[in-house]
C-alpha atoms as a PDB file:
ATOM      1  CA  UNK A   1     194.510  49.771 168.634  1.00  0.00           C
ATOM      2  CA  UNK A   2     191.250  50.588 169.692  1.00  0.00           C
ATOM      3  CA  UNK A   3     188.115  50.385 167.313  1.00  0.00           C
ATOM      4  CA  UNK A   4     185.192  52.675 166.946  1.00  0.00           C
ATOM      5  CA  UNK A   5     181.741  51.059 167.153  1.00  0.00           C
ATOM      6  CA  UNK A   6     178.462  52.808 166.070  1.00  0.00           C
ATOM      7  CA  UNK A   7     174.606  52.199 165.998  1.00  0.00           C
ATOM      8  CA  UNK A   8     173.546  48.447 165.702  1.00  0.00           C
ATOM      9  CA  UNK A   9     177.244  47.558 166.602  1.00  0.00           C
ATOM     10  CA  UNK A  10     177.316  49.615 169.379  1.00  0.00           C
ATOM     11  CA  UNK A  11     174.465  48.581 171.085  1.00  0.00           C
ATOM     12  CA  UNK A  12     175.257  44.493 170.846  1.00  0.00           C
ATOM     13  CA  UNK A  13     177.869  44.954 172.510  1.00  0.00           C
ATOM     14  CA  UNK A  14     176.740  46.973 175.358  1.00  0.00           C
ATOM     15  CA  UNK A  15     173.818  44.497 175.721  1.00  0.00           C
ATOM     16  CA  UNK A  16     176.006  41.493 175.457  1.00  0.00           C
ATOM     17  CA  UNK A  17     178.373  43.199 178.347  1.00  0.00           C
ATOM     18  CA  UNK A  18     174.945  43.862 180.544  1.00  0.00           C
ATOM     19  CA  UNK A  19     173.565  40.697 180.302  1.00  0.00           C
ATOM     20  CA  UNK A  20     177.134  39.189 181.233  1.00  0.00           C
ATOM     21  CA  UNK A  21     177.140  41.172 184.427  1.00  0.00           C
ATOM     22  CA  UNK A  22     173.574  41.371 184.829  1.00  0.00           C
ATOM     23  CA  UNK A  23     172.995  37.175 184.883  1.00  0.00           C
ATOM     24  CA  UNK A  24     173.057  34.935 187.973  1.00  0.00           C
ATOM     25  CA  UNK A  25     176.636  33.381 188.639  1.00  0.00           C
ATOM     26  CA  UNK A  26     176.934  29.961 187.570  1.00  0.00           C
ATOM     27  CA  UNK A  27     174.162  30.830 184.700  1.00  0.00           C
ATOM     28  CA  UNK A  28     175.005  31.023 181.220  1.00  0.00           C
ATOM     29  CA  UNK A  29     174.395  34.151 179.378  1.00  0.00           C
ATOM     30  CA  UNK A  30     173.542  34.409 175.185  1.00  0.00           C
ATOM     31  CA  UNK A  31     175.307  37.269 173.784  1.00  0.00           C
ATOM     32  CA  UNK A  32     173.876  39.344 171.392  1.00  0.00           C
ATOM     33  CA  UNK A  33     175.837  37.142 168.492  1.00  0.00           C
ATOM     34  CA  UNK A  34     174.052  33.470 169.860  1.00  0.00           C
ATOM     35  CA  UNK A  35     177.469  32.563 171.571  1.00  0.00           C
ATOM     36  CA  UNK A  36     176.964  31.294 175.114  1.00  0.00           C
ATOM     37  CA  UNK A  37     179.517  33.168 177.389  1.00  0.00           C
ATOM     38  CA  UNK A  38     179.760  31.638 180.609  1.00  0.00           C
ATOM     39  CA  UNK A  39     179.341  33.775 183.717  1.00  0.00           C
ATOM     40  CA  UNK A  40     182.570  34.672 185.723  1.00  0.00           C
ATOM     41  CA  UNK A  41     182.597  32.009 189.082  1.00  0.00           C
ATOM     42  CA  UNK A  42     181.593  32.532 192.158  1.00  0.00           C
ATOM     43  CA  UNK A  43     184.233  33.664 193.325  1.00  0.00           C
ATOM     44  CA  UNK A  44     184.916  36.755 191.405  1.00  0.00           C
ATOM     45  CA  UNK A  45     181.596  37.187 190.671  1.00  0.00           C
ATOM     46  CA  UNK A  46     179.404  40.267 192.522  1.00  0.00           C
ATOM     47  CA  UNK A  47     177.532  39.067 195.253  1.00  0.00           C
ATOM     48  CA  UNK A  48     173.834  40.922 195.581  1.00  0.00           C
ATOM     49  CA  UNK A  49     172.358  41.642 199.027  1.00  0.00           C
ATOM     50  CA  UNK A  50     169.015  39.711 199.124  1.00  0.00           C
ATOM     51  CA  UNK A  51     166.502  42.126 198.579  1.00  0.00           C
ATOM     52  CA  UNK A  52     164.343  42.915 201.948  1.00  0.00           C
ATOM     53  CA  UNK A  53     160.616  40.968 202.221  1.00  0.00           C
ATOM     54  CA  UNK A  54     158.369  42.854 200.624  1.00  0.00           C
ATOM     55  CA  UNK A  55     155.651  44.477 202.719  1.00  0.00           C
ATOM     56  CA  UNK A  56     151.909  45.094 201.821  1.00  0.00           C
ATOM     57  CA  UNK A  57     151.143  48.619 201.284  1.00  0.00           C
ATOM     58  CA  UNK A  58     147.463  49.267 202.528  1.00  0.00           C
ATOM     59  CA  UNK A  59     145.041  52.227 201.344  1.00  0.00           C
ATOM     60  CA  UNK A  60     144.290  54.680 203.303  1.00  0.00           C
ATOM     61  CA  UNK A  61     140.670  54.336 205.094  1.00  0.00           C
ATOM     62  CA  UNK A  62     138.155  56.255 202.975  1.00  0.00           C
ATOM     63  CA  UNK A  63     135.186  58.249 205.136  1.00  0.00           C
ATOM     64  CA  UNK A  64     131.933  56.233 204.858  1.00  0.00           C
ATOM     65  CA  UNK A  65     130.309  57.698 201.721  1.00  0.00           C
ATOM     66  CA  UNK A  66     127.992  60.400 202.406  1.00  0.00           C
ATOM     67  CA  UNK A  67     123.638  60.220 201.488  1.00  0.00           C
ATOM     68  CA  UNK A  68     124.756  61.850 197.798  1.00  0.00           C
ATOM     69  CA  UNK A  69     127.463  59.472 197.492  1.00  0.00           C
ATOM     70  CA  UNK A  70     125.488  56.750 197.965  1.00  0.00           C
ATOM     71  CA  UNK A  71     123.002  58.254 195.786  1.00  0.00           C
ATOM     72  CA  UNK A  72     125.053  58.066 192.764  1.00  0.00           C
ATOM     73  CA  UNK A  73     127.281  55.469 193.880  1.00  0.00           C
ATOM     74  CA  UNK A  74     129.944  57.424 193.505  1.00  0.00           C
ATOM     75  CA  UNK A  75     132.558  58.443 196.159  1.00  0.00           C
ATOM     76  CA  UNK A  76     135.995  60.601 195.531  1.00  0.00           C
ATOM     77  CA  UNK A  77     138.952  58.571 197.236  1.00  0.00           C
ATOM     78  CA  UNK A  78     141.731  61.305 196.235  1.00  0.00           C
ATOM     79  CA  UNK A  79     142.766  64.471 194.486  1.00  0.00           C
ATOM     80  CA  UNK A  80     146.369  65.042 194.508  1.00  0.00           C
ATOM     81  CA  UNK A  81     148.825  66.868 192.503  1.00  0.00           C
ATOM     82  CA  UNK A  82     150.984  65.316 189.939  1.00  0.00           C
ATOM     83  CA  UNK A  83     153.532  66.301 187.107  1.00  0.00           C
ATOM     84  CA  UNK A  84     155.042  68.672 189.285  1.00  0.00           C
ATOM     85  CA  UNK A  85     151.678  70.232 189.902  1.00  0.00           C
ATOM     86  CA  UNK A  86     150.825  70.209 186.394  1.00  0.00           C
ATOM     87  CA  UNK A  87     148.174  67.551 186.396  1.00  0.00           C
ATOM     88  CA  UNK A  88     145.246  66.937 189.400  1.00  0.00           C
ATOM     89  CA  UNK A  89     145.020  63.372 189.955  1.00  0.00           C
ATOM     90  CA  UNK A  90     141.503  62.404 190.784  1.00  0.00           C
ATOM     91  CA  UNK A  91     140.545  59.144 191.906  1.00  0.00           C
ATOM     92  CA  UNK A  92     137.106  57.670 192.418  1.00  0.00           C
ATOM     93  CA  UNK A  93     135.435  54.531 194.015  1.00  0.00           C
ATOM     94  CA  UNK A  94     132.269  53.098 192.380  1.00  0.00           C
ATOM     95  CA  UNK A  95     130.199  52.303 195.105  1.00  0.00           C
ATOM     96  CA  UNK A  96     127.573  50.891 192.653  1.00  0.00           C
ATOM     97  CA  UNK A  97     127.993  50.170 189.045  1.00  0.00           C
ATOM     98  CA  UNK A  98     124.617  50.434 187.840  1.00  0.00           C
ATOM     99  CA  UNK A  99     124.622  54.207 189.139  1.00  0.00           C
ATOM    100  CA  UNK A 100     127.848  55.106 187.903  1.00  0.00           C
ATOM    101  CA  UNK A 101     127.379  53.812 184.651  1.00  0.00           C
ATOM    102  CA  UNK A 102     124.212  55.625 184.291  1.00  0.00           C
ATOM    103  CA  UNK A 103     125.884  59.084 185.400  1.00  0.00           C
ATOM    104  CA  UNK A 104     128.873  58.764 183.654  1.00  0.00           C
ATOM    105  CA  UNK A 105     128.086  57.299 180.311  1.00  0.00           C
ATOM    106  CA  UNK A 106     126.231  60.305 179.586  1.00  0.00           C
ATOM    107  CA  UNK A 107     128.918  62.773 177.723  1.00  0.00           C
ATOM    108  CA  UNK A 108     127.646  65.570 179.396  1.00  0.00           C
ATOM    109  CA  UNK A 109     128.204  64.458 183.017  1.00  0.00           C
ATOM    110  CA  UNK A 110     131.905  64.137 182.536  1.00  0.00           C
ATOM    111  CA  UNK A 111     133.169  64.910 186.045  1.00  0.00           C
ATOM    112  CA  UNK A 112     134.400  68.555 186.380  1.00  0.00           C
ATOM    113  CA  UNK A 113     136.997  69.982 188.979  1.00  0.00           C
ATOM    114  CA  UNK A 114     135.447  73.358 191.243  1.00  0.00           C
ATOM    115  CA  UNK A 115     137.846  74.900 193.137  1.00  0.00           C
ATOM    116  CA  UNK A 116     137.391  78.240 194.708  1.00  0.00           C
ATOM    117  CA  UNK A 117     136.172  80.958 192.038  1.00  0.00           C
ATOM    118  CA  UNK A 118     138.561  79.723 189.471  1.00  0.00           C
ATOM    119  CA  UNK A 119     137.396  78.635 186.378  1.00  0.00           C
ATOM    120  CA  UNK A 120     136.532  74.660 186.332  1.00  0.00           C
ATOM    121  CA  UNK A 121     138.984  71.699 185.377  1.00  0.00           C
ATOM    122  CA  UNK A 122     137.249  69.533 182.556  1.00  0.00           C
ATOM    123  CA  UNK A 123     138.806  66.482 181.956  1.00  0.00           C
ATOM    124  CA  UNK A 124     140.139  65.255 178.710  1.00  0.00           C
ATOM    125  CA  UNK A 125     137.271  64.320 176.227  1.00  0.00           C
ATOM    126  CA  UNK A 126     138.697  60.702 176.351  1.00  0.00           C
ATOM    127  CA  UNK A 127     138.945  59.987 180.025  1.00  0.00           C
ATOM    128  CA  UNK A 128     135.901  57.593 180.194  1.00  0.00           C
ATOM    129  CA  UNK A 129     135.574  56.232 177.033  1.00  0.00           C
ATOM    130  CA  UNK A 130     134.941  52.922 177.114  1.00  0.00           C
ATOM    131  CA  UNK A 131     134.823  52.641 180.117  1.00  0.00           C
ATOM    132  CA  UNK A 132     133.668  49.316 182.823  1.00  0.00           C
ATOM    133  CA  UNK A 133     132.534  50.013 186.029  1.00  0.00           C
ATOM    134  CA  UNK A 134     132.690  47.184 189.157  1.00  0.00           C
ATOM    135  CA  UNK A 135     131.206  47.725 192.899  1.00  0.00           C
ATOM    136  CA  UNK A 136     134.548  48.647 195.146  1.00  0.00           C
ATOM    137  CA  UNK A 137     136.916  49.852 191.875  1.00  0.00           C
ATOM    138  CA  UNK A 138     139.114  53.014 191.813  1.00  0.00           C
ATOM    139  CA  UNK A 139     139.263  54.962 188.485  1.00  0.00           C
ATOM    140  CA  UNK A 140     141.304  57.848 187.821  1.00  0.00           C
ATOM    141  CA  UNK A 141     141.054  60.728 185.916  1.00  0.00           C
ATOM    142  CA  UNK A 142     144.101  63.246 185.474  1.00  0.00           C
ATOM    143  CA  UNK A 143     142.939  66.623 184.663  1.00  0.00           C
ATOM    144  CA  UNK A 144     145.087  69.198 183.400  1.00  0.00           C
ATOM    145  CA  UNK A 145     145.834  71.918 185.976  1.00  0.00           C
ATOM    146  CA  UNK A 146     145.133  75.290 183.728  1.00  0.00           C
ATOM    147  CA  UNK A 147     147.172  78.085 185.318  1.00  0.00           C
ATOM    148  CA  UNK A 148     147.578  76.220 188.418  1.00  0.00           C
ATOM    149  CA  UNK A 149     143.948  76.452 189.491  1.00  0.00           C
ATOM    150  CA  UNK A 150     144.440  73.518 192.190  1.00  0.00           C
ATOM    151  CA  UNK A 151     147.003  73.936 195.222  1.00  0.00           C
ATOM    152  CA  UNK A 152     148.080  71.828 197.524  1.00  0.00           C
ATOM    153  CA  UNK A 153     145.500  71.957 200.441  1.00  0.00           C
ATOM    154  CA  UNK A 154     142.646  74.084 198.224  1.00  0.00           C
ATOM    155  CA  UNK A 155     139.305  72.429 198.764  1.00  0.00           C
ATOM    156  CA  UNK A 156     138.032  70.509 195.538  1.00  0.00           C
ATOM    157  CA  UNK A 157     134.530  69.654 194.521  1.00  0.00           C
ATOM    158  CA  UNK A 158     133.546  67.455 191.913  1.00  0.00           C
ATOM    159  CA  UNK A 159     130.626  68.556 189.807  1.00  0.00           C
ATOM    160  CA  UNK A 160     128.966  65.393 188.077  1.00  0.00           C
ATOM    161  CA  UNK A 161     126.017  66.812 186.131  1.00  0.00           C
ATOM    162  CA  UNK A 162     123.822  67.999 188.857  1.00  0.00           C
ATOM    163  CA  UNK A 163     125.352  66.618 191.932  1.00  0.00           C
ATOM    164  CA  UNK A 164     128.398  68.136 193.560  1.00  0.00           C
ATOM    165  CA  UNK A 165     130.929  65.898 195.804  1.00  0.00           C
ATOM    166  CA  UNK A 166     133.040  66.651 198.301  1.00  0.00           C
ATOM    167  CA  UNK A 167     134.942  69.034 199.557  1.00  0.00           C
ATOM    168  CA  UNK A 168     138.080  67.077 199.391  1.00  0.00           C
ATOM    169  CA  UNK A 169     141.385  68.476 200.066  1.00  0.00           C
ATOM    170  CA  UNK A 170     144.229  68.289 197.657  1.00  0.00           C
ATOM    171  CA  UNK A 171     147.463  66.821 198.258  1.00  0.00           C
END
């Protein structure tokens, strides 16, 4: 006779069954009741390939910062396309924190995305709030592609009140 289980039921015992299987051999596992269960041994129990060293991903070199980088100790380290092209990610390296908090803690030099003679990107009225800037970070900012104004390859400038960075390409 089999028996039907639903909601809270349900979902013990499927957590009580994955942390049987889940859980080292030799280990005991709590089920979702409080009853120890032990773990099948060793011999029927499913052995696991050790998982491969894991190796250090570097970054990508940056450019040396150009004269109006270093001016307002700001330099762009990416702009890439995310969400299935529906978001540009933007990413930026604070060469010095004194200058980039006094550029971007003004509201009105919120960084803004130029490409070609589209309209501009603005970013989301919350994407700096609060924030804390340290010599040698990487923010982000993801702006919200309107009508798929950035393409892969399109040269991007970032317009921070005055001062205009880049060309970068997008990936």
């Amino acid at each position: 006779m089999k028996t039907k289980l639903f909601g809270a039921e349900r979902s013990r015992v499927l957590l009580g069954l994955l942390t049987v299987v889940l859980v080292a051999p030799g280990v005991h596992a709590v089920a979702a009741r409080g009853v120890k269960l032990p773990v099948a041994a060793a011999s029927s129990a499913i052995s696991v390939p050790d998982a491969p060293a894991a190796t250090a991903r570097s970054a990508p070199a940056l450019p040396a910062p150009s004269e109006l980088e270093l001016k307002y100790g700001l330099q762009i380290a990416h702009v890439a396309l995310a969400a299935s092209g529906g978001l540009v990610d933007v990413r930026f390296r604070v060469l010095d924190a004194v200058k980039v908090k006094a550029l971007l803690d003004n509201p009105s030099n919120a960084p803004v995305l130029l490409a070609g003679d589209k309209p501009p990107l603005q970013p989301p009225h919350h994407a700096l709030r609060g924030a804390r800037y340290a010599k040698g970070q990487v923010f982000y900012i993801l702006y919200p592609n309107v009508r798929g104004t950035v393409k892969p390859g399109a040269e991007v400038t970032v317009a921070v009140g005055e001062a205009r960075l880049g060309p970068v390409t997008a990936q």
